[in-house]
Protein backbone atom coordinates (compact mmCIF):
# COMPACT_ATOMS: atom_id res chain seq x y z
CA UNK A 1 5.11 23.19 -18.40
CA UNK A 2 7.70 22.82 -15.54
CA UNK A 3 8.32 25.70 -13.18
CA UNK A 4 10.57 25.55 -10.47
CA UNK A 5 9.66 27.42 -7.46
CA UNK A 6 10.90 28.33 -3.73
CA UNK A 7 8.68 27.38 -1.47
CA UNK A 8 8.19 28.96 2.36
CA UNK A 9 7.37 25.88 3.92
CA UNK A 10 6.55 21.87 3.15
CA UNK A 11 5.81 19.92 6.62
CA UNK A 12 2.06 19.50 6.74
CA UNK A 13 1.02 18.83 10.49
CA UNK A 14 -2.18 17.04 10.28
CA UNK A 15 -4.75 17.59 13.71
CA UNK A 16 -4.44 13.89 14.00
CA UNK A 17 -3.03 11.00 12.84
CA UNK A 18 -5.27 9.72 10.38
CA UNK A 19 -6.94 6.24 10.38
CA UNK A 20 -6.35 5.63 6.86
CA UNK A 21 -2.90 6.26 6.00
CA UNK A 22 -1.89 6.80 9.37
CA UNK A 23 0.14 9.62 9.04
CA UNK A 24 1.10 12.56 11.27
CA UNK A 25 2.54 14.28 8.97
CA UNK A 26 2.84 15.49 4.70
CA UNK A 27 4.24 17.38 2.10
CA UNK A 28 3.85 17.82 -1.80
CA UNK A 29 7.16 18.16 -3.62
CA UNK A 30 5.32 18.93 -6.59
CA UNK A 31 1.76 20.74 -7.54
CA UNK A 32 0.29 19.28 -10.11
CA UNK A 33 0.50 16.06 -11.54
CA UNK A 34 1.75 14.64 -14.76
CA UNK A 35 -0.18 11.50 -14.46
CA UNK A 36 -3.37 13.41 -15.09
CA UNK A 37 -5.98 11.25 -13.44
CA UNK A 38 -9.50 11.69 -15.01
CA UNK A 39 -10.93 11.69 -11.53
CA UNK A 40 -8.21 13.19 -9.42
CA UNK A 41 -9.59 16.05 -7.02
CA UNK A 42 -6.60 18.03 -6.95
CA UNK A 43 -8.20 19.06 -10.07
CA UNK A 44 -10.88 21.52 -7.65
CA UNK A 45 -10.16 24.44 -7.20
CA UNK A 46 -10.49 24.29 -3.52
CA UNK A 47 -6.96 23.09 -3.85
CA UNK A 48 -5.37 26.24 -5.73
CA UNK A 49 -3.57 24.22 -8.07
CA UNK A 50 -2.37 26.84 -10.35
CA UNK A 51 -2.47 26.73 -14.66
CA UNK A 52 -3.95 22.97 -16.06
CA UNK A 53 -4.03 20.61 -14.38
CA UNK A 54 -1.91 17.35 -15.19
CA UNK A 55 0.61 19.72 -17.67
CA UNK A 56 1.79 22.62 -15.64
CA UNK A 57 3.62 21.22 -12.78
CA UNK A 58 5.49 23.55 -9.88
CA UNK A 59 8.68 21.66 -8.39
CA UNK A 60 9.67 22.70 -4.87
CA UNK A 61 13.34 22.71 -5.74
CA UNK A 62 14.26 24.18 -2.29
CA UNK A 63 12.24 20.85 -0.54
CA UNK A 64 15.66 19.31 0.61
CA UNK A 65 17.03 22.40 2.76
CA UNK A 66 13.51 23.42 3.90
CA UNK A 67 12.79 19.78 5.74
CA UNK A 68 16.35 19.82 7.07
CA UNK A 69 15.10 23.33 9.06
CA UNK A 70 11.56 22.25 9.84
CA UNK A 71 12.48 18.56 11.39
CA UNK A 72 15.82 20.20 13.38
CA UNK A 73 14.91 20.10 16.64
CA UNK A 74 16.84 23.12 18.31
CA UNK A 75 14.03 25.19 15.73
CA UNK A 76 11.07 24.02 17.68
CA UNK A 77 9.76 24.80 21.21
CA UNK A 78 7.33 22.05 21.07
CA UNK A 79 9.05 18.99 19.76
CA UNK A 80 7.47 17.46 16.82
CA UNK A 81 4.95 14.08 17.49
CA UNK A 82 6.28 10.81 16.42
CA UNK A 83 4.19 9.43 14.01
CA UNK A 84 4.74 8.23 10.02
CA UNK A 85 5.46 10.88 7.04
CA UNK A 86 3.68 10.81 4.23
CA UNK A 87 4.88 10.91 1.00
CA UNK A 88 2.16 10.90 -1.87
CA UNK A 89 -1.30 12.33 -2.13
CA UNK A 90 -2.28 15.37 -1.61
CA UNK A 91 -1.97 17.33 -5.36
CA UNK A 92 0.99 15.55 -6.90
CA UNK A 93 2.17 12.27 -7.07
CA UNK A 94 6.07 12.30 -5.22
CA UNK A 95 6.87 9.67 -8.10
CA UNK A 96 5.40 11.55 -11.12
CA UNK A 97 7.72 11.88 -14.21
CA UNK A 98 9.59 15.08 -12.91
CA UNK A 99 10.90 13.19 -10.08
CA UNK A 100 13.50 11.23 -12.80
CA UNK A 101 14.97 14.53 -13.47
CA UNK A 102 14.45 16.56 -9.87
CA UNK A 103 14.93 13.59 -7.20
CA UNK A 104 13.16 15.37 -4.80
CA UNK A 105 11.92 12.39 -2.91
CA UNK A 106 15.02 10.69 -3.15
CA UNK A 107 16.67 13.16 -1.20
CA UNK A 108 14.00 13.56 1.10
CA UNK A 109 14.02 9.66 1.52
CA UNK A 110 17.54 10.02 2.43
CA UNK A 111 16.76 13.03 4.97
CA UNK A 112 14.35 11.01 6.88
CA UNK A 113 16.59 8.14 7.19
CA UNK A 114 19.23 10.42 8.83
CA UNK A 115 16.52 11.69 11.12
CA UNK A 116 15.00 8.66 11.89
CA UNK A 117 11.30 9.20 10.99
CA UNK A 118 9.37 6.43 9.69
CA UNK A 119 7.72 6.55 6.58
CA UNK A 120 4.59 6.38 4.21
CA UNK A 121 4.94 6.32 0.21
CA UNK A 122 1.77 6.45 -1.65
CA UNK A 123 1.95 6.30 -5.58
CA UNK A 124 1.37 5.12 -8.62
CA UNK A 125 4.41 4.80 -10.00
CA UNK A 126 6.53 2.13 -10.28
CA UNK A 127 9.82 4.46 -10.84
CA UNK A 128 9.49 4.29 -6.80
CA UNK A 129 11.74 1.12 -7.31
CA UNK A 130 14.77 3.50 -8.30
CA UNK A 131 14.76 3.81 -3.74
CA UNK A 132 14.46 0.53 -3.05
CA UNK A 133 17.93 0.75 -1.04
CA UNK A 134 17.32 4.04 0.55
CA UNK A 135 13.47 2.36 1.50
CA UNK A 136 15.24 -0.99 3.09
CA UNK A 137 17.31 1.08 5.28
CA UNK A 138 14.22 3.38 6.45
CA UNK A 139 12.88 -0.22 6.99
CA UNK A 140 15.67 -1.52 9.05
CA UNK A 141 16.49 1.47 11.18
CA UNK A 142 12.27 2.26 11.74
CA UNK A 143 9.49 1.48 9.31
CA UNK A 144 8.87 1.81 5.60
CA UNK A 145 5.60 1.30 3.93
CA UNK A 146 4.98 1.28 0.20
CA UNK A 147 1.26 1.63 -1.02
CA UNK A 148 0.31 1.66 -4.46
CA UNK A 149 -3.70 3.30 -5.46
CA UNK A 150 -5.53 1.87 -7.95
CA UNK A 151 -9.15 2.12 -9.41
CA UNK A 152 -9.44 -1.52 -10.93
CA UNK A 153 -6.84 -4.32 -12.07
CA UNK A 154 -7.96 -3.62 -15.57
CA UNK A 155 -5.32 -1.98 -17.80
CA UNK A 156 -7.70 -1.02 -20.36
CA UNK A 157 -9.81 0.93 -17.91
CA UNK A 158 -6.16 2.76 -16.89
CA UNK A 159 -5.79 4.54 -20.09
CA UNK A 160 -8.75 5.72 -20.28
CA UNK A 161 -8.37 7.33 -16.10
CA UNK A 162 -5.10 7.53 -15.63
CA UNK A 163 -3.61 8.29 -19.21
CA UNK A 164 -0.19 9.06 -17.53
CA UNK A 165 0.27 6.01 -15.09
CA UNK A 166 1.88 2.53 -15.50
CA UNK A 167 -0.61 0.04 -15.92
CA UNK A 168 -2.57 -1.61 -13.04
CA UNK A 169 -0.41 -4.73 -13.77
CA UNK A 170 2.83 -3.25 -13.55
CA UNK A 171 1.77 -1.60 -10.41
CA UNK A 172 1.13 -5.08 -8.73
CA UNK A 173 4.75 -6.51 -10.09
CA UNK A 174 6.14 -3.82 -8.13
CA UNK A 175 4.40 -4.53 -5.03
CA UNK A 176 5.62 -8.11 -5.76
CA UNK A 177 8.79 -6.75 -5.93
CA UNK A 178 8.76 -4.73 -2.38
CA UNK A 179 7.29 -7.34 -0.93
CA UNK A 180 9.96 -10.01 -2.17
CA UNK A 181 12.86 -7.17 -0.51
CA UNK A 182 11.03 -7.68 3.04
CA UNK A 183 8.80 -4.07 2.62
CA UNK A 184 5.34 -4.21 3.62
CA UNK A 185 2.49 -3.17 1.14
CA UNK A 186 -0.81 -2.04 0.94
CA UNK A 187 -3.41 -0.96 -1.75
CA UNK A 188 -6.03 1.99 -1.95
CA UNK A 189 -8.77 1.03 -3.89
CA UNK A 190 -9.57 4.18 -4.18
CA UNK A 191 -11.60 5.37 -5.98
CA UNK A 192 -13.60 2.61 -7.53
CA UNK A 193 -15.15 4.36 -10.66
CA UNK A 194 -19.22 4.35 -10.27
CA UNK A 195 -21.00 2.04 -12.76
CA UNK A 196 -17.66 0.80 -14.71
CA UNK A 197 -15.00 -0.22 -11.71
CA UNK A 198 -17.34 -0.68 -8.65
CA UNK A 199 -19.08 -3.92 -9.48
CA UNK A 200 -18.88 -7.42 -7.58
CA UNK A 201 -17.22 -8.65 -10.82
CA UNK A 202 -14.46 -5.84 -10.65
CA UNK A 203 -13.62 -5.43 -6.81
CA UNK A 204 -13.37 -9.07 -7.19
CA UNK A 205 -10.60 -8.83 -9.16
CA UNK A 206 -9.32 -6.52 -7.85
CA UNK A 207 -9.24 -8.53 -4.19
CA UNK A 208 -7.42 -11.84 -5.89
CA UNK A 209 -4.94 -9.61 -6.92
CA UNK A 210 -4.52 -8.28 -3.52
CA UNK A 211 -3.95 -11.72 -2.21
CA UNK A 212 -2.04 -13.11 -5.13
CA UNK A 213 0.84 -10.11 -4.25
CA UNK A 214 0.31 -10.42 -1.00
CA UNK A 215 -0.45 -7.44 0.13
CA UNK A 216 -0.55 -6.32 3.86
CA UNK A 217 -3.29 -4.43 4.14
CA UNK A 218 -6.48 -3.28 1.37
CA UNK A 219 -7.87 0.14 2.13
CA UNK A 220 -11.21 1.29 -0.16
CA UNK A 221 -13.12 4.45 -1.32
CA UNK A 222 -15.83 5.65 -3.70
CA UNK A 223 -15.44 8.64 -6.25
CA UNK A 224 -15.65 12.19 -5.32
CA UNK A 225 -16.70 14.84 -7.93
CA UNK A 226 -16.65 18.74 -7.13
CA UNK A 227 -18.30 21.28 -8.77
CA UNK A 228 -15.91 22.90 -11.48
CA UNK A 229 -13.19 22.07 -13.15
CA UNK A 230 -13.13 18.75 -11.61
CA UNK A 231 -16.43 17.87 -12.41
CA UNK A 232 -16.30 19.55 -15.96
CA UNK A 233 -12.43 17.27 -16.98
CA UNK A 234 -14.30 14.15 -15.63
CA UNK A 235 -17.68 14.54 -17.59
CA UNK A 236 -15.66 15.37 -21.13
CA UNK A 237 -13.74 11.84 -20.08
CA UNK A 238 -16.77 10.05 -19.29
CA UNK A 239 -18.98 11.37 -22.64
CA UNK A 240 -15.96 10.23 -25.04
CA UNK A 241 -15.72 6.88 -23.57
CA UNK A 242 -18.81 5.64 -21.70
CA UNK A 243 -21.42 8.48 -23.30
CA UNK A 244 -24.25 5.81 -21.82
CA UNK A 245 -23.16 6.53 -18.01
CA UNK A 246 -23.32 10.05 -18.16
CA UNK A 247 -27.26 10.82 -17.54
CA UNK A 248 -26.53 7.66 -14.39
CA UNK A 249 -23.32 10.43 -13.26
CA UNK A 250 -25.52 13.32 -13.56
CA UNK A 251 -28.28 11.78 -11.23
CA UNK A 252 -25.56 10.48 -8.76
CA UNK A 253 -23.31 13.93 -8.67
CA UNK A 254 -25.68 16.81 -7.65
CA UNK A 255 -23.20 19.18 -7.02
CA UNK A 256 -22.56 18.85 -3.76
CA UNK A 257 -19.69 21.12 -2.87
CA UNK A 258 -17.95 18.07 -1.36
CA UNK A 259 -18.30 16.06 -4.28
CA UNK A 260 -20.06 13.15 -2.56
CA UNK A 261 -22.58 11.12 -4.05
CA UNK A 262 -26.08 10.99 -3.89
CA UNK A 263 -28.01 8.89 -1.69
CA UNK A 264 -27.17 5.62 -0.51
CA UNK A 265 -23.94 5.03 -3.18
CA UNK A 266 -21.44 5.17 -0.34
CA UNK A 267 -23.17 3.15 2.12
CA UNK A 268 -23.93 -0.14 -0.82
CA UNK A 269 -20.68 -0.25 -2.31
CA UNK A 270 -19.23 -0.43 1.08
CA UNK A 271 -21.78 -3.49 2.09
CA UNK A 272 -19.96 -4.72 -1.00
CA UNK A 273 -16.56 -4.47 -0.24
CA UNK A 274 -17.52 -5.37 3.34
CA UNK A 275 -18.64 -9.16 2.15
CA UNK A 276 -15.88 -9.10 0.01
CA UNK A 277 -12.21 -8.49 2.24
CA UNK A 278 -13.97 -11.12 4.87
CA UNK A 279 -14.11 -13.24 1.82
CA UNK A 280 -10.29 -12.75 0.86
CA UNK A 281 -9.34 -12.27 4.03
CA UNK A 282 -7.28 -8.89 3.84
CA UNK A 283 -7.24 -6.26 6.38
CA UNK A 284 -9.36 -3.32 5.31
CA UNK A 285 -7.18 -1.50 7.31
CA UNK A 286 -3.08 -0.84 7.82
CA UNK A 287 -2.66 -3.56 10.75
CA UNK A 288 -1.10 -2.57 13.90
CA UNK A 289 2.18 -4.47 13.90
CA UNK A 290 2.96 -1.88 11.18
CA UNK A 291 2.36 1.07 12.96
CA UNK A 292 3.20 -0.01 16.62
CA UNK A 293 5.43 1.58 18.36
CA UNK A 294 5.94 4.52 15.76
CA UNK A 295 2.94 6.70 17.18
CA UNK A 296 2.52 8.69 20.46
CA UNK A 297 0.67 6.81 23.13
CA UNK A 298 -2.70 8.58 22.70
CA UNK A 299 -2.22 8.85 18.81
CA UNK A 300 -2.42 5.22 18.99
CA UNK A 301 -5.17 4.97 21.79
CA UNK A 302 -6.96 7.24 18.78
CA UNK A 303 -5.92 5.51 15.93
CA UNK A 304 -6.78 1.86 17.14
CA UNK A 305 -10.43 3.27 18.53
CA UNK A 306 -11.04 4.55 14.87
CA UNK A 307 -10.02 1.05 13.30
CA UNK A 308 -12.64 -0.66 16.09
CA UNK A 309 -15.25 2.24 15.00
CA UNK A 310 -14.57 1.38 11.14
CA UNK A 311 -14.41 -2.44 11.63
CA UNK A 312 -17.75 -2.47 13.25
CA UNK A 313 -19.44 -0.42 11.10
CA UNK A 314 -18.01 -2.56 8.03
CA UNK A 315 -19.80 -5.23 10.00
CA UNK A 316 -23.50 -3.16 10.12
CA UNK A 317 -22.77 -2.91 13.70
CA UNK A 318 -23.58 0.23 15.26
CA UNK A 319 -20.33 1.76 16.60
CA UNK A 320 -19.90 4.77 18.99
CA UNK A 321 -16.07 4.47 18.80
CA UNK A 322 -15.37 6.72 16.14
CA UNK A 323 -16.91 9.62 18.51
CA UNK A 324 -15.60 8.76 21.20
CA UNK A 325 -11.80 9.13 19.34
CA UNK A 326 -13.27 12.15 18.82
CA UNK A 327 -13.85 13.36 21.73
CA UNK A 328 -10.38 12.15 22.86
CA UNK A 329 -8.97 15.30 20.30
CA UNK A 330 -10.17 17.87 22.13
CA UNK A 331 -8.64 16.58 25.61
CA UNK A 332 -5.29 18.83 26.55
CA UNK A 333 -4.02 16.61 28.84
CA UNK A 334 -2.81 12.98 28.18
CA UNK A 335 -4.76 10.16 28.86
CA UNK A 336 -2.67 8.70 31.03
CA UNK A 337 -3.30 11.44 33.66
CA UNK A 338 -6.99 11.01 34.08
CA UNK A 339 -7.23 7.13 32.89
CA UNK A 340 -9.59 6.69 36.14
CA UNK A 341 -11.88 9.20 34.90
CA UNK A 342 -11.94 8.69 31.35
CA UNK A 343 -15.88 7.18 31.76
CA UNK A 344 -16.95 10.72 32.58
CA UNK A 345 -15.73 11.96 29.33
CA UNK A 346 -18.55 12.43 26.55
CA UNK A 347 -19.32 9.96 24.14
CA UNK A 348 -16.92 7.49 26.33
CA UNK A 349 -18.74 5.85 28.79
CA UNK A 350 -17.68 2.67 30.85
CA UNK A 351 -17.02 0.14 27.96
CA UNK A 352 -15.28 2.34 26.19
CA UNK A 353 -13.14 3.74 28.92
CA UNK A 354 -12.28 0.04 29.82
CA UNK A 355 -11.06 -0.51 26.16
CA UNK A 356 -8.86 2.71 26.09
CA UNK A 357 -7.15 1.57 29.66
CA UNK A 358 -6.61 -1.81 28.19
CA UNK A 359 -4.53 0.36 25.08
CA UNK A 360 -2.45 2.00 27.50
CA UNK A 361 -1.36 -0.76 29.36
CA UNK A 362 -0.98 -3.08 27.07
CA UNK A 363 -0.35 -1.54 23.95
CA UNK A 364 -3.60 -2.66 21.97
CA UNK A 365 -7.36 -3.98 22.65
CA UNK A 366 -8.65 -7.33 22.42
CA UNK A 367 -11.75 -6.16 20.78
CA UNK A 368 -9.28 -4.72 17.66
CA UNK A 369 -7.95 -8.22 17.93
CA UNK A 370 -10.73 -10.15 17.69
CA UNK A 371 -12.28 -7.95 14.42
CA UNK A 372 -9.08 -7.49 12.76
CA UNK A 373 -8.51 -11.41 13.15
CA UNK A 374 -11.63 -11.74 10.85
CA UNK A 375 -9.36 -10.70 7.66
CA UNK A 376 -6.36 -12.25 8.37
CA UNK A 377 -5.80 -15.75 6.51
CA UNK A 378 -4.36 -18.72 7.93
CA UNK A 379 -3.41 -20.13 4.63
């Protein structure tokens, strides 16, 4: 069922800009989602997604007018941070089937054009070809980034966990297609599906594919499962169509309220992928000439000490980077102003402080060069 609702508010200011996706800021058009992942966590209820899940939909009909108010400047006393908006994630896919009738994003597409803000889609849709215009002119006036999630390149394994999603096949055409109209692409293999999509075999795949499209950038994940409803939709999946798996899932999932797996999961199927994106030569991360000069000077400082912290690691290099980023969040003042002291500040040290310098006068690190160079191809 589709109810249409007024919403407050819809600008989500994240703390940071996020390594991942690299966005400052989200919204969800819609809660709920008609493509009714088996393993989607906007399932929890942690999220207060309200009636069941992948049927009963809300649509923000008032969206349009209420991001008109919230990016007008003369409304704010503190001016909002540049940085990428995210369309996508969060509990409802911006390109699920009530988008064909509502055309929310379009017209939010169009508002952020207007207002110059650059821009993030993550789906799994393919109706996100109906913008292509409206997405080459966000590309031409600042950036535009299409990324499409997937859990394997195998379209029977689709039907069975994402009953209400174009196949993984036609997803890659229409990366194809963005890519052939001059729009950069990445993929979030995320997440792989223990025991059926997270296998040499299957990531494999998975990676050709990448390359064959030529994607920009390949971004991965494992599986989260939360206690409840979650959990419970998942497991009735799972027992109809892989009933051997389920006493491996129940050993794995011990209901942490996180919904992370047991043990070292996380840590081996990373050491997988890790071997894997040198071999294919992908960035495991968005690369910087996609999200240069769209991101506050310490966002970026942040953002490219993160990708150092997350390519050494991928590496089994021991990496106090990530913590020193950290750190970085709590400081009030910008970076610029106490650049000569920045070695005094905890977790930072000497190296460290040397690298962030190097970001703010130059705009990135050689370090980030030289491990990001590792996945590029030269074919």
């Amino acid at each position: 069922m589709i109810k249409e609702i007024q919403s407050k508010s819809l600008l989500r200011k994240h703390n940071k800009v996020d390594s991942w996706f690299l966005a400052r800021y989200g919204m969800n058009l819609y809660r709920g989602c008609q493509h009714n992942c088996a393993y989607c966590d906007g399932r929890a209820e942690g999220y207060y997604v309200d009636g069941e899940f992948g049927e009963d939909i809300a649509v923000k009909v008032n969206a349009p007018s209420l991001l008109r108010r919230e990016l007008d400047p003369r409304r704010k006393r503190v001016p909002l941070k540049k940085g990428f908006i995210m369309l996508g994630g969060g509990v409802g896919d911006s390109y699920q089937p009530a988008e064909l009738k509502y055309k929310l994003t379009q017209q939010i597409l169009e508002i952020l054009f207007a207002e110059n803000w650059p821009v993030h889609i993550l789906t799994k849709s393919t109706a996100v070809k109906r913008d292509l215009d409206i997405i080459k002119k966000i590309n031409e006036k600042t950036r535009a980034i299409v990324s499409f999630s997937l859990s394997s390149v195998d379209d029977h394994l689709c039907t069975i966990f994402e009953p209400g999603v174009p196949t993984a096949t036609a997803r890659l055409e229409t990366i194809s297609f963005f890519k052939d109209n001059g729009i950069a692409c990445g993929i979030y293999l995320m997440p792989v599906i223990p025991f059926i999509s997270d296998t040499p075999d299957m990531i494999s795949a998975v990676m050709q594919k990448a390359r064959d499209h030529k994607v920009d950038f390949l971004v991965f994940g494992g599986m989260t499962i939360k206690p409840g409803r979650q959990r419970e939709h998942y497991m009735k999946i799972l027992n109809n169509t892989f009933p051997e798996l389920v006493d491996k899932y129940e050993k794995l999932y011990l209901n942490d309220k996180w919904g992370s797996a047991a043990g070292d999961y996380y840590i081996r199927i990373h050491q997988l992928f890790s071997s894997l994106v040198l071999e294919f030569k992908i960035p495991p991360r968005m690369p910087q000439p996609l999200f240069q000069n769209f991101l506050a000077q310490d966002d970026q400082v942040i953002v490219i000490l993160e990708h150092i912290d997350y390519l050494l690691k991928l590496q089994g290099i021991k990496s106090n980077y990530g913590y020193a980023a950290y750190q970085l969040l709590k400081l009030a003042e910008p970076l610029t102003s106490i650049k000569h002291r920045l070695n005094r500040i905890k977790g930072v040290g000497d190296k460290i402080a040397r690298v962030i310098n190097e970001i703010l006068e130059t705009g990135t690190a050689s370090l980030y060069q030289d491990l990001i160079s590792k996945y590029t191809s030269t074919v």
